[in-house]
Protein backbone atom coordinates (compact mmCIF):
# COMPACT_ATOMS: atom_id res chain seq x y z
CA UNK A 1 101.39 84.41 100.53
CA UNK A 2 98.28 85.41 103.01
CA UNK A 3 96.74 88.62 102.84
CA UNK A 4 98.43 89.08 106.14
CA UNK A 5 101.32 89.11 105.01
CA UNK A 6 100.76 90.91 101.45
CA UNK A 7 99.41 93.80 104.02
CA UNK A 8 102.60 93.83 105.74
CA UNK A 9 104.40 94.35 103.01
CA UNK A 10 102.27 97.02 101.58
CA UNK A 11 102.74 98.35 104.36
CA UNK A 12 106.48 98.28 105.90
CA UNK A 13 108.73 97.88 102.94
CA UNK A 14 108.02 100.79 101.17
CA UNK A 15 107.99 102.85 104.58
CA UNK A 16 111.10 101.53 105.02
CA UNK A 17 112.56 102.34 101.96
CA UNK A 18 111.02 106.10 102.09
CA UNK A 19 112.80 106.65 105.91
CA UNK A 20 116.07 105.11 104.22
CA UNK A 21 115.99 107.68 101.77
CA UNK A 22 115.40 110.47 103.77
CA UNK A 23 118.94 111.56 103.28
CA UNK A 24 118.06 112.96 99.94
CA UNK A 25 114.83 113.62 99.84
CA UNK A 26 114.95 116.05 102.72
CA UNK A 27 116.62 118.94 100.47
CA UNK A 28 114.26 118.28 97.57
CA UNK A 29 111.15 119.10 99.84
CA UNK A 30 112.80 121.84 101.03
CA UNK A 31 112.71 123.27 97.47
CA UNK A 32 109.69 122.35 96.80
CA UNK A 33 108.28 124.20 99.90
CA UNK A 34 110.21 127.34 99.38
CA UNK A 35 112.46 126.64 102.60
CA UNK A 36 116.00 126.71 100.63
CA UNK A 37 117.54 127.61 98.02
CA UNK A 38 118.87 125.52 95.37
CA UNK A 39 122.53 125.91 96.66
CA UNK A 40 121.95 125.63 100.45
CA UNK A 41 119.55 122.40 99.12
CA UNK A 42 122.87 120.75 97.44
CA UNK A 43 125.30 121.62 100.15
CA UNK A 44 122.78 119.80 102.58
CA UNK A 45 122.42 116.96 100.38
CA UNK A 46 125.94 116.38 100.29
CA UNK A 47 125.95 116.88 103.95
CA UNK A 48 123.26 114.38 104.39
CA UNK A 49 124.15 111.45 101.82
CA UNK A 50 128.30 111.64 102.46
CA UNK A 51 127.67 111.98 106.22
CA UNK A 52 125.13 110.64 107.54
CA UNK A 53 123.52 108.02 104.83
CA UNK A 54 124.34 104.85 106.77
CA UNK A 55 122.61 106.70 109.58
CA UNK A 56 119.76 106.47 107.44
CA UNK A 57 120.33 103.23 106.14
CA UNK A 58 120.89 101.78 109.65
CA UNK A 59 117.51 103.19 111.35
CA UNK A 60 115.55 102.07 108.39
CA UNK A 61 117.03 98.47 109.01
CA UNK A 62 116.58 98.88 112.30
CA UNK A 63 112.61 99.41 111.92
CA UNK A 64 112.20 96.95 109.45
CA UNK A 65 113.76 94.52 111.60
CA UNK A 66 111.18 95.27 114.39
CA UNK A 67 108.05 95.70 112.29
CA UNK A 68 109.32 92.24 111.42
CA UNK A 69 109.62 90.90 115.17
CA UNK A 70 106.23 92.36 115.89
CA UNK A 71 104.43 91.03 112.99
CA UNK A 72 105.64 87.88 114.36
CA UNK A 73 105.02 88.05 117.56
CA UNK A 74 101.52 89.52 117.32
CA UNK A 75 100.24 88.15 113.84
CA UNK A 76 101.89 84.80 113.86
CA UNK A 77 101.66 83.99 117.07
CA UNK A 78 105.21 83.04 117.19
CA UNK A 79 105.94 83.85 120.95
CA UNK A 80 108.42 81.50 122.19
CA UNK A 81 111.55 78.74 120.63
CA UNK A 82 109.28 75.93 120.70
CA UNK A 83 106.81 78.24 118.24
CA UNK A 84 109.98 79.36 116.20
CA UNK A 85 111.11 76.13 115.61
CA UNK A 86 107.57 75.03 114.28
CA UNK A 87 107.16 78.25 111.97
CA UNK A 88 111.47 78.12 110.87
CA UNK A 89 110.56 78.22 107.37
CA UNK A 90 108.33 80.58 107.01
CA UNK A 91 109.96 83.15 109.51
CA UNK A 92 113.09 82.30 107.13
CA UNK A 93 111.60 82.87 104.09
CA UNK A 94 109.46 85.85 104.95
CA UNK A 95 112.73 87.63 106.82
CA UNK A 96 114.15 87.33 103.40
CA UNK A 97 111.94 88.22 101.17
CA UNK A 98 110.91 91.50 103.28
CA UNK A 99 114.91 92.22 103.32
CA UNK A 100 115.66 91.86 99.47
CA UNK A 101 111.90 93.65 98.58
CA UNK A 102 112.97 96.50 101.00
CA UNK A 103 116.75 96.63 99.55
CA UNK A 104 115.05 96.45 95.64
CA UNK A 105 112.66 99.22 96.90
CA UNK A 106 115.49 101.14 98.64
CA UNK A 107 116.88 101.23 95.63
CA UNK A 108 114.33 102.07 92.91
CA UNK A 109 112.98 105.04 95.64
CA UNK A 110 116.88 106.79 96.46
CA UNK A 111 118.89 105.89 92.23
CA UNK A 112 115.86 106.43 90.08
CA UNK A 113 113.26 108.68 91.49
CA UNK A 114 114.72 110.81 93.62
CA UNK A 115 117.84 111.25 91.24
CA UNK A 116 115.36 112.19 88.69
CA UNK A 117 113.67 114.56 90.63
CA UNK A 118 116.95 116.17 92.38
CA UNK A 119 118.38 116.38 88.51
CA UNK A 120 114.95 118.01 87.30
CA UNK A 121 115.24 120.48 90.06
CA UNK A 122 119.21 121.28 89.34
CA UNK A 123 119.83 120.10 92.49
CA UNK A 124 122.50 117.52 91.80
């Protein structure tokens, strides 16, 4: 791996992961700020998470997949089929890669920090 692409995914995946867990996180930063209480900051996380997180999930996705497409197009240089065909494996692997790192990271950032943090605050 180029420092290219170690820079991308310093970069996008763990953006990525923070914007897909925005469904939780929102109430706990509106504790910590003073905003809400405790109760209203519950009620909204259940809102948020039983509601709305594929919502979450699917912009996340969505900007992941087109960090990925630029990244290509402007780093790689990969601008037409002919290009694509040339570069298949790496576009394979690195679409895959940046998918399971963001889903790993997705997951560490919404079951084990937040949780933690939510349960420290008697949120959840």
């Amino acid at each position: 791996m180029d420092e290219k692409q170690k820079k991308f995914f310093k970069r996008v995946v763990p953006t990525m992961a923070f914007l897909g867990g925005l469904c939780c996180f929102t109430p706990i930063v509106l504790v910590l700020l003073g905003l809400s209480s405790v109760g209203f900051a519950a009620s909204l996380a259940d809102t948020l998470y039983g509601t709305y997180k594929w919502a979450f999930r699917g912009v996340a996705l969505a900007l992941l997949l087109a960090a990925l497409g630029w990244y290509f197009y402007k780093k790689e240089n990969v601008c037409s089929l002919d290009a694509l065909k040339q570069k298949r494996r790496k576009v394979i692997n690195m679409i895959l890669i940046t998918l399971i790192s963001a889903i790993v990271a997705y997951i560490i950032w919404l079951y084990v920090i937040v949780e933690l943090i939510g349960k420290g605050l008697g949120i959840w």
